[in-house]
C-alpha atoms as a PDB file:
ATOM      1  CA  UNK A   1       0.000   0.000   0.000  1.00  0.00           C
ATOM      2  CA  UNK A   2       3.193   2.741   1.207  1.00  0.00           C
ATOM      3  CA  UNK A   3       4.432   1.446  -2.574  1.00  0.00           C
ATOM      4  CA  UNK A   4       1.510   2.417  -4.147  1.00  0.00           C
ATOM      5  CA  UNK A   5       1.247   5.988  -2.390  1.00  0.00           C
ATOM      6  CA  UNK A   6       4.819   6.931  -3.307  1.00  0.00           C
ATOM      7  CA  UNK A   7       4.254   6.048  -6.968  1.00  0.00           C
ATOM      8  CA  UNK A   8       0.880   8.002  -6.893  1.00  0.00           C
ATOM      9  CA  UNK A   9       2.952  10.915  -5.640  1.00  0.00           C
ATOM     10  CA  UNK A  10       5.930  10.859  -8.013  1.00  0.00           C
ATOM     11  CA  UNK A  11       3.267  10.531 -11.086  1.00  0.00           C
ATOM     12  CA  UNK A  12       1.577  13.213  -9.526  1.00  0.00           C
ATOM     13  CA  UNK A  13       4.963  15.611  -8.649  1.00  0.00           C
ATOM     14  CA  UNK A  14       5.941  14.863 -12.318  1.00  0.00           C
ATOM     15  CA  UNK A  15       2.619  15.978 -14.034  1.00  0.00           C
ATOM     16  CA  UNK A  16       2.567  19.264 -12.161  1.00  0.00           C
ATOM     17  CA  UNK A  17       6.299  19.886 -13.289  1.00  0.00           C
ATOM     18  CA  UNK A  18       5.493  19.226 -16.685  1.00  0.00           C
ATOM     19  CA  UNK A  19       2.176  21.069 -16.607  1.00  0.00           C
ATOM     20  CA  UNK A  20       3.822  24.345 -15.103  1.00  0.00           C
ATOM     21  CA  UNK A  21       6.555  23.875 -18.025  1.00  0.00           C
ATOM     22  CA  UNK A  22       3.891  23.199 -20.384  1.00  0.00           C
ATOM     23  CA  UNK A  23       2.118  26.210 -19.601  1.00  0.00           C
ATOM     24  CA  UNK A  24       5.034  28.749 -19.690  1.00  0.00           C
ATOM     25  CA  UNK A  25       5.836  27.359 -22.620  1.00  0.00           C
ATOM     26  CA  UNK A  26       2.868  28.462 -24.061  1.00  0.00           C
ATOM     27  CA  UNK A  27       1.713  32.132 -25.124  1.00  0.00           C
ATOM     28  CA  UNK A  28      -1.795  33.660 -24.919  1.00  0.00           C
ATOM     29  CA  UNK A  29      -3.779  33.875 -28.086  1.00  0.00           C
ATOM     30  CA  UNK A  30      -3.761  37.454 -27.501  1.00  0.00           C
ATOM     31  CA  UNK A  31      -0.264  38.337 -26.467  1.00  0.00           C
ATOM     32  CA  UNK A  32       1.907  36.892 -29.225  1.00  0.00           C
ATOM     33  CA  UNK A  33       4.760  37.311 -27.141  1.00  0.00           C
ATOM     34  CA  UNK A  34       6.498  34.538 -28.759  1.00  0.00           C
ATOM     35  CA  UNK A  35       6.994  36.352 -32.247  1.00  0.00           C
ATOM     36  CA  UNK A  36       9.187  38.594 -30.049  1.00  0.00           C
ATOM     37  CA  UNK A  37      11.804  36.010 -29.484  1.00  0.00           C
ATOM     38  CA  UNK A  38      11.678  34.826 -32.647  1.00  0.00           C
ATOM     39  CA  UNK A  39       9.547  32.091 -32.767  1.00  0.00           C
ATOM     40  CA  UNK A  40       7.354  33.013 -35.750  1.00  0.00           C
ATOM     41  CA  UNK A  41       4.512  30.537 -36.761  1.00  0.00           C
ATOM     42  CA  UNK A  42       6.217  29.377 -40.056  1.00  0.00           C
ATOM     43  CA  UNK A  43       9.614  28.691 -37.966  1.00  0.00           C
ATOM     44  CA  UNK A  44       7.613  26.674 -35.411  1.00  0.00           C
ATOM     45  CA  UNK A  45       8.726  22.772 -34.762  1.00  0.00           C
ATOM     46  CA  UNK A  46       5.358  21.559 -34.620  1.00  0.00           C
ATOM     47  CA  UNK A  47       3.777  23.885 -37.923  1.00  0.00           C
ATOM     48  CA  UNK A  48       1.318  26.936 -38.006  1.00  0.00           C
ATOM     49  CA  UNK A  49      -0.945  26.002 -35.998  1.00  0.00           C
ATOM     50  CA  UNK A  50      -0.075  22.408 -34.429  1.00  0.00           C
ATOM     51  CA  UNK A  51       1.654  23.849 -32.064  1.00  0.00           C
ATOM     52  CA  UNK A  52      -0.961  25.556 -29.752  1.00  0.00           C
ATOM     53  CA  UNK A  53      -2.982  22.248 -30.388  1.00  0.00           C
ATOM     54  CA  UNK A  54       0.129  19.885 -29.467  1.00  0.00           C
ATOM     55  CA  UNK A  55       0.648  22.348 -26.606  1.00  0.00           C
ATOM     56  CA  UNK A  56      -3.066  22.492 -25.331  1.00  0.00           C
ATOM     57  CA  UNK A  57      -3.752  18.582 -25.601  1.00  0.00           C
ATOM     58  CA  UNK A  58      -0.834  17.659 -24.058  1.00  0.00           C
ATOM     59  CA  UNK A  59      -1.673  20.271 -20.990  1.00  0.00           C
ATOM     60  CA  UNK A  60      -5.132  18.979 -20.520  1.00  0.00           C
ATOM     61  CA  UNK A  61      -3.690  15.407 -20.307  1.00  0.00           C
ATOM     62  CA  UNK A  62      -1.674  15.976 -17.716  1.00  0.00           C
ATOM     63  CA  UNK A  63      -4.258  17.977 -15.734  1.00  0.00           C
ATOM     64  CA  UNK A  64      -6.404  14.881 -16.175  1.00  0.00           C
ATOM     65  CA  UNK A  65      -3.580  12.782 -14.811  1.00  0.00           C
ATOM     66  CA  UNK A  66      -3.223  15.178 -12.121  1.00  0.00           C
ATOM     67  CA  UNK A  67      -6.924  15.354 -10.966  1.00  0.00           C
ATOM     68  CA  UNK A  68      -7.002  11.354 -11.122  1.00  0.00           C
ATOM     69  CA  UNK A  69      -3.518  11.225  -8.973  1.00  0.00           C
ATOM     70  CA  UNK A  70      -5.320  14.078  -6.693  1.00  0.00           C
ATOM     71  CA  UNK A  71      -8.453  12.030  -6.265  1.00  0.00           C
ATOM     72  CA  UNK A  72      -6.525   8.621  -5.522  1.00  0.00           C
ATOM     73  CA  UNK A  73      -4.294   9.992  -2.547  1.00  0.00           C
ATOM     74  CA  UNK A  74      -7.439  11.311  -1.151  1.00  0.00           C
ATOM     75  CA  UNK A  75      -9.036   8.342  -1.165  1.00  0.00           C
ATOM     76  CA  UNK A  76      -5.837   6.146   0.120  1.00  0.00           C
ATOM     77  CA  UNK A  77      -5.407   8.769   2.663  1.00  0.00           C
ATOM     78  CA  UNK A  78      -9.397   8.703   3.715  1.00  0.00           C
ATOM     79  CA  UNK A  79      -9.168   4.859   4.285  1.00  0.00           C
ATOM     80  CA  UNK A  80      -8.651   3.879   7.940  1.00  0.00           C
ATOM     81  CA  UNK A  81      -8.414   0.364   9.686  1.00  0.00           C
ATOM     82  CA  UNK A  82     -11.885  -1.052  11.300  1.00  0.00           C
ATOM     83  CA  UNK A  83     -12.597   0.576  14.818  1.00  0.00           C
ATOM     84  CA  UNK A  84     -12.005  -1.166  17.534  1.00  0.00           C
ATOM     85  CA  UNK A  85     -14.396   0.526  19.752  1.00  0.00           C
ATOM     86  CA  UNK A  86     -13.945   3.653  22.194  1.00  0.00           C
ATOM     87  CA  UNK A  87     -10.999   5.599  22.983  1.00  0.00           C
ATOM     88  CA  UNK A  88     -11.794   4.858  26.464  1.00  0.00           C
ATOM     89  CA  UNK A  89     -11.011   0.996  25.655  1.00  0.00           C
ATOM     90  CA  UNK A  90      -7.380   1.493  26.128  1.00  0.00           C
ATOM     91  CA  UNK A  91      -7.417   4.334  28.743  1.00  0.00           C
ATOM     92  CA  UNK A  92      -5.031   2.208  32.013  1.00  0.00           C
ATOM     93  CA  UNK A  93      -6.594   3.459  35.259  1.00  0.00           C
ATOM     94  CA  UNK A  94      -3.894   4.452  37.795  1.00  0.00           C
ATOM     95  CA  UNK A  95      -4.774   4.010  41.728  1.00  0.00           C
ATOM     96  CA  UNK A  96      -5.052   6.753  43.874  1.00  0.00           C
ATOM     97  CA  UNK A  97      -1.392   7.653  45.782  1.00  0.00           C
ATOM     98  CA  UNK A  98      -2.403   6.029  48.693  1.00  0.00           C
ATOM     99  CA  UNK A  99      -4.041   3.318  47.626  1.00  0.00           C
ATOM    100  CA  UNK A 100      -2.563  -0.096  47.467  1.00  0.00           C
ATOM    101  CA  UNK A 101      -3.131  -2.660  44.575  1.00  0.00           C
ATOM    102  CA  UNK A 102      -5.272  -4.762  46.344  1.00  0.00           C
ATOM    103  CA  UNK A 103      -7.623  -1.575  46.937  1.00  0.00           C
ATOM    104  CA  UNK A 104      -8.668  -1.724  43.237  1.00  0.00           C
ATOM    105  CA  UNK A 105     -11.980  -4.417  42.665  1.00  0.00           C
ATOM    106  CA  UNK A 106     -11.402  -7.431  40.400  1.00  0.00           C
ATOM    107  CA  UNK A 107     -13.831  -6.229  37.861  1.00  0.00           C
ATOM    108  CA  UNK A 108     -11.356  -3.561  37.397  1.00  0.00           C
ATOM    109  CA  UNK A 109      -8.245  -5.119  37.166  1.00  0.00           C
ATOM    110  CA  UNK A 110      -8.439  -7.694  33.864  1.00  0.00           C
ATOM    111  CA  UNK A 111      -6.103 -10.626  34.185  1.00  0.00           C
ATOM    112  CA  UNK A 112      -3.570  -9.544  31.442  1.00  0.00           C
ATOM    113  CA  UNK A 113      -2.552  -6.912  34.268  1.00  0.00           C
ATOM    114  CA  UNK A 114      -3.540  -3.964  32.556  1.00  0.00           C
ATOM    115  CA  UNK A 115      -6.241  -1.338  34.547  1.00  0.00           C
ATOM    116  CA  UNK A 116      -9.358  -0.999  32.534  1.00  0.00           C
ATOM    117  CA  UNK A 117     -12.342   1.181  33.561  1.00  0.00           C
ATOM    118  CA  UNK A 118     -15.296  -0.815  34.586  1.00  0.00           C
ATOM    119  CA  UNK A 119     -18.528  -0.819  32.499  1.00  0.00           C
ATOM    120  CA  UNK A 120     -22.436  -0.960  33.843  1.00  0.00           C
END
């Protein structure tokens, strides 16, 4: 189960990474920032226009992988062993300071030697 958290995690680490690089990557369709630095849309690697949709698909799959990694660890981490009853079930009751161990009733004192409150 600890195996399958950490790999959740790193999967999840990596597609934020990837989408923040993704994203400044990117430039606004208003903006055309990136004619400024010389990437013109006839010089770009992907074409014209298959950039922004290389760019844009590849964003919203890792967002999806993401939001599935997200919704995983929260339900790993929501997942808790069976209760075993009350808080109180463990609770050792110590005698008062002057009271000797013979002072306490049997009802109280369970044969594995730990003090347990008693129950009506």
């Amino acid at each position: 189960m600890n195996l399958i958290l950490n790999i959740v995690q790193v999967v999840q680490l990596l597609a934020a990474l990837a989408m923040v690089g993704l994203i400044l990557v990117q430039h606004g369709k208003g903006a055309d920032m990136g004619a400024a630095f010389g990437s013109g849309s006839s010089g770009s690697l992907f074409g014209a226009s298959g950039g922004a949709n290389f760019l844009s698909r590849t964003t919203g799959v890792l967002a999806a992988v993401f939001f599935v990694c997200t919704l995983a660890l929260a339900y790993f981490g929501n997942l808790r062993p069976a209760s075993s009853g009350s808080v109180l079930e463990g609770a050792v009751v110590m005698p008062a300071a002057g009271a000797s161990a013979d002072a306490i009733p049997a009802a109280v004192v369970p044969a594995s030697g730990a003090a347990q409150i008693p129950t009506k």
